[in-house]
N, C-alpha and C. Protein backbone atom coordinates (compact mmCIF):
# COMPACT_ATOMS: atom_id res chain seq x y z
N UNK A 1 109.95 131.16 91.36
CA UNK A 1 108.83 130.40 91.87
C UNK A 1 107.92 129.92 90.73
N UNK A 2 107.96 130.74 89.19
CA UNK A 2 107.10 130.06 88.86
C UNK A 2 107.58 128.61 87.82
N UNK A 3 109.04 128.72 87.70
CA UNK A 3 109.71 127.78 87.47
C UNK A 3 109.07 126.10 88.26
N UNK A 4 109.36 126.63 89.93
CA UNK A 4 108.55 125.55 90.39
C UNK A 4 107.12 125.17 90.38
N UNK A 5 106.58 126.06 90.19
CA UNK A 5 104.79 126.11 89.77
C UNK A 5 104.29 125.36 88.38
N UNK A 6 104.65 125.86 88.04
CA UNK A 6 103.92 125.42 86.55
C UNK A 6 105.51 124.31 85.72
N UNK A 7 106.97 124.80 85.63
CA UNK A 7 107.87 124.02 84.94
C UNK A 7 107.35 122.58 85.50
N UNK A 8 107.80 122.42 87.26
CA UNK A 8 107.47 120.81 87.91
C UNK A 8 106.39 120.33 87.70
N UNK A 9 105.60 121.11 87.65
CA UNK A 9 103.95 120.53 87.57
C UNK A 9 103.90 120.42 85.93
N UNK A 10 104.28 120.86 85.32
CA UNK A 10 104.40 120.27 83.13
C UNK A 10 105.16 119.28 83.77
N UNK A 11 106.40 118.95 84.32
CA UNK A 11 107.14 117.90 84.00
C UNK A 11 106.60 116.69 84.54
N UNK A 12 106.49 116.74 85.81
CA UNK A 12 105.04 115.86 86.34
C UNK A 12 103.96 115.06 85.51
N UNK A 13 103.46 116.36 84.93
CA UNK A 13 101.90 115.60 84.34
C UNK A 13 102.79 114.95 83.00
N UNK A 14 103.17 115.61 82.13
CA UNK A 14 103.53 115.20 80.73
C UNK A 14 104.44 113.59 80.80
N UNK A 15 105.40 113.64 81.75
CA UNK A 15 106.18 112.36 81.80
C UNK A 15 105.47 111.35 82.37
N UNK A 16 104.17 111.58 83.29
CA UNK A 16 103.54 110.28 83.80
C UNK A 16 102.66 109.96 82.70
N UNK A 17 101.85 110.92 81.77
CA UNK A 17 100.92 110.62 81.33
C UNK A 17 101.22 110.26 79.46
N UNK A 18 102.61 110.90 79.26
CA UNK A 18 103.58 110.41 77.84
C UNK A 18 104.49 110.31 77.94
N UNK A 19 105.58 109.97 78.74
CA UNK A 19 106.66 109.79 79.27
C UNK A 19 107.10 108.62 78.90
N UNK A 20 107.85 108.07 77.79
CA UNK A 20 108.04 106.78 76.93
C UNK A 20 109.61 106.26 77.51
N UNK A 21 110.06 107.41 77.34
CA UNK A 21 111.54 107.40 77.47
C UNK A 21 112.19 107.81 78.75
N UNK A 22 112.93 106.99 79.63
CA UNK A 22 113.25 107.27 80.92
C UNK A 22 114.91 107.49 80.63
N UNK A 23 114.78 108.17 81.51
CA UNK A 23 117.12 108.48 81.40
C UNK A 23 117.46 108.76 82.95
N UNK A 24 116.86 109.08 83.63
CA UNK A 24 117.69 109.15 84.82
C UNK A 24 116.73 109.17 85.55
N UNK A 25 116.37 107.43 86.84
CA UNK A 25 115.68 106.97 87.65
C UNK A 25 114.24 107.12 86.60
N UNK A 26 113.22 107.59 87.38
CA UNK A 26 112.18 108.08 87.14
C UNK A 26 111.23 109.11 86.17
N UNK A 27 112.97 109.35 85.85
CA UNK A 27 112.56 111.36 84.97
C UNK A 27 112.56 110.53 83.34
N UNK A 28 111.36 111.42 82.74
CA UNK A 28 111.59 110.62 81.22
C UNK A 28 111.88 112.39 80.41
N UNK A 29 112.56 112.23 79.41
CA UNK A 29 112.82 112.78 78.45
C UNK A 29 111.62 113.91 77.67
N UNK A 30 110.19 113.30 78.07
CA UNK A 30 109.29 113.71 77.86
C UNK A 30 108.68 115.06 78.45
N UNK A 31 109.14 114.36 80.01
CA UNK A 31 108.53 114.88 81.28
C UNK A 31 110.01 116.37 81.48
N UNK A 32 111.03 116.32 81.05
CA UNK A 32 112.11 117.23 81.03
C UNK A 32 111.79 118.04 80.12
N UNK A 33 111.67 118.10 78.35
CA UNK A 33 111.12 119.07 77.91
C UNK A 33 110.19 120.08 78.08
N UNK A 34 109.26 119.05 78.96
CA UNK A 34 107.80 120.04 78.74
C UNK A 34 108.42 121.02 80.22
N UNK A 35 108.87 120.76 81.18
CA UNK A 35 109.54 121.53 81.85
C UNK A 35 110.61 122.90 81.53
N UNK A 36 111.19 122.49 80.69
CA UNK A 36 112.34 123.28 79.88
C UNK A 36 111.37 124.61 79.08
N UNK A 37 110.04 123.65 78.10
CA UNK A 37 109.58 124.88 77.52
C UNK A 37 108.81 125.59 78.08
N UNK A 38 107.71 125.04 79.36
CA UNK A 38 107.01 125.75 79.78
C UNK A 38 108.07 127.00 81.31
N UNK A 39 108.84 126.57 81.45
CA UNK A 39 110.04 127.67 82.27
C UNK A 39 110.21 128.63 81.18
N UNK A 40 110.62 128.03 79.79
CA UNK A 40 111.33 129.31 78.84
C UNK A 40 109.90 130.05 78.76
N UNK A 41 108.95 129.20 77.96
CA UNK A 41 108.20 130.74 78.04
C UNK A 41 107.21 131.39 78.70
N UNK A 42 107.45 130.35 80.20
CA UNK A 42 107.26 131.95 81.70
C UNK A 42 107.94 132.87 81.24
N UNK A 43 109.43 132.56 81.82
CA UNK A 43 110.50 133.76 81.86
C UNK A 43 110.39 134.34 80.71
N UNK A 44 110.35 134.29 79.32
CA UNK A 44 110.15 135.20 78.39
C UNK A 44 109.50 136.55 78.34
N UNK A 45 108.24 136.09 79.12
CA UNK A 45 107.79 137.55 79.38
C UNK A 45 108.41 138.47 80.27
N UNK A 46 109.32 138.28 81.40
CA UNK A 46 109.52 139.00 82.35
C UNK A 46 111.23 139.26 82.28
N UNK A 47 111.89 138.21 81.52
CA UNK A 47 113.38 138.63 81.22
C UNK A 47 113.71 138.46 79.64
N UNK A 48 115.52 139.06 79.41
CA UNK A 48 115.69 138.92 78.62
C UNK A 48 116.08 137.03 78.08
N UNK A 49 116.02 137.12 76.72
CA UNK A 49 116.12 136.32 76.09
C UNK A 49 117.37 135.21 76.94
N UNK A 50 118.47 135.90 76.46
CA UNK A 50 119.84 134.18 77.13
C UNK A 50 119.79 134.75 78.60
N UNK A 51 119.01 135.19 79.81
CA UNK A 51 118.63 134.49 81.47
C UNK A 51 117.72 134.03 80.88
N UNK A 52 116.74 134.30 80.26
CA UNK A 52 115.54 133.21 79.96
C UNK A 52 116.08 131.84 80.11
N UNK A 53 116.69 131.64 78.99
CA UNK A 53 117.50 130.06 78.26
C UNK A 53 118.05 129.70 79.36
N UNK A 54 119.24 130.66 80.16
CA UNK A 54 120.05 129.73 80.88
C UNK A 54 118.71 129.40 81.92
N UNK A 55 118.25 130.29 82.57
CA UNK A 55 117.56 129.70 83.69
C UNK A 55 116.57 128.49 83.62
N UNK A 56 116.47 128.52 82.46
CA UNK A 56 114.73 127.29 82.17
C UNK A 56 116.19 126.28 82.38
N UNK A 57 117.08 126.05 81.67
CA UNK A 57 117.96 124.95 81.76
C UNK A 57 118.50 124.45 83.10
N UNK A 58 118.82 125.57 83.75
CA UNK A 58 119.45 125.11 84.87
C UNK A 58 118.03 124.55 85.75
N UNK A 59 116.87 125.50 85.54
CA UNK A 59 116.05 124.55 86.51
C UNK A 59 115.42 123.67 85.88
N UNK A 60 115.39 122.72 84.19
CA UNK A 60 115.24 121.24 84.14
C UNK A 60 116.58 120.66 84.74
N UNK A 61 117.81 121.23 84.40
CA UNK A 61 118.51 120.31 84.98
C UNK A 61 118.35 119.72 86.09
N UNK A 62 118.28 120.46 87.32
CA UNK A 62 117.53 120.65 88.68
C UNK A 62 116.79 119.70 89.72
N UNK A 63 115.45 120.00 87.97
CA UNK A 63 114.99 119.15 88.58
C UNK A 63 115.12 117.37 88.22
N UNK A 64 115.80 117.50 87.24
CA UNK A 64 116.15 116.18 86.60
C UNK A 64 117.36 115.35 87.40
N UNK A 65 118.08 115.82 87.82
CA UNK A 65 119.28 115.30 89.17
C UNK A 65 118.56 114.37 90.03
N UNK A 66 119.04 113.61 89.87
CA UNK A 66 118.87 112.12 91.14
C UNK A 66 119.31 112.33 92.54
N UNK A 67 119.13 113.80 93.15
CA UNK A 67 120.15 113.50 94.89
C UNK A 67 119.09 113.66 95.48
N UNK A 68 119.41 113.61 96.89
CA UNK A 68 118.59 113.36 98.24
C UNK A 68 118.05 114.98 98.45
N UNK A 69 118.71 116.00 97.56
CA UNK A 69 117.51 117.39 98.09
C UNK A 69 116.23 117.13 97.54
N UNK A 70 114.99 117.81 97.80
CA UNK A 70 113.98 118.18 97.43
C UNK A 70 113.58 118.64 96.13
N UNK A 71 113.43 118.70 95.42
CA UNK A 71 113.78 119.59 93.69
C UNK A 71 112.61 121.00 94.06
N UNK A 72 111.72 120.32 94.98
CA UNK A 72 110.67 121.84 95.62
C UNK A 72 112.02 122.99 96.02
N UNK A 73 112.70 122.78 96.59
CA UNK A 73 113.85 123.59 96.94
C UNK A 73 114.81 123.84 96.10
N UNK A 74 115.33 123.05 95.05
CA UNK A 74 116.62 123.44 94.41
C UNK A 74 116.58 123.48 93.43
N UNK A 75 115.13 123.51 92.39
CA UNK A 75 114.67 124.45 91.52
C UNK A 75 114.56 125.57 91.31
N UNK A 76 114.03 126.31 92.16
CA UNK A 76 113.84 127.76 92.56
C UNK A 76 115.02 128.74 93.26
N UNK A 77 115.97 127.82 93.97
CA UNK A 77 117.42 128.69 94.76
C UNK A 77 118.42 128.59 93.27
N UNK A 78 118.52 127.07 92.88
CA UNK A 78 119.60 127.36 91.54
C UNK A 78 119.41 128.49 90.61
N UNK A 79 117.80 127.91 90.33
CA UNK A 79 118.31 128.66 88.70
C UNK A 79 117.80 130.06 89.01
N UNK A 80 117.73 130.32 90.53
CA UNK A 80 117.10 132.38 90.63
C UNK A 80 118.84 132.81 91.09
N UNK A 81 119.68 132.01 91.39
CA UNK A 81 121.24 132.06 91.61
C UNK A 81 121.75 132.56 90.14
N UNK A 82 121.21 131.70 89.45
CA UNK A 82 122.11 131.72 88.45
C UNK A 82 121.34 132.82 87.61
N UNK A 83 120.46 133.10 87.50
CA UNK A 83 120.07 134.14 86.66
C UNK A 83 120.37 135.40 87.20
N UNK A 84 120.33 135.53 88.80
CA UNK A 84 120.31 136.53 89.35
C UNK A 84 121.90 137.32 89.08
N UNK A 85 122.97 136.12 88.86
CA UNK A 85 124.84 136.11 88.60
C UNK A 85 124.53 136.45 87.24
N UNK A 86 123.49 136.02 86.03
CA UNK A 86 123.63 136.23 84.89
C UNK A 86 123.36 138.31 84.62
N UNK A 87 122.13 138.11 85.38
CA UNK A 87 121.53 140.01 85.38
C UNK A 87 122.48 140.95 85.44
């Protein structure tokens, strides 16, 4: 959850407000990092190091995907899947 809290909400603010570079629809390059780092270092405090990594990744990937789910939803089920398979 806090992947979706604070990662979407960095990727949000940072790509509308410096977001230069677009790559897929809407999502800029900008707006994906700041997502990526602010997920890695949530999870840093509370897991180890590579679930840290994979999970911040899988949920920019996530939320960076162009389909018809919600990214409110398939931020938070992927990458707690995949960390939870990594633990």
């Amino acid at each position: 959850m806090l992947f979706l809290s604070f990662g979407d909400t960095a990727a949000s603010f940072v790509g509308t407000h410096w977001g230069k570079r677009q790559f897929i629809g809407k999502k800029s390059i900008e707006g994906s990092l700041a997502c990526f780092i602010t997920c890695l270092f949530l999870s840093l405090f509370f897991l180890s190091p590579h679930i840290a990594i994979t999970g911040s990744i899988i949920a920019t990937i996530t939320e960076v995907l162009p389909w018809d789910l919600d990214d409110n939803l398939t931020v938070p089920v992927f990458s707690g899947i995949i960390m939870t398979l990594l633990y």
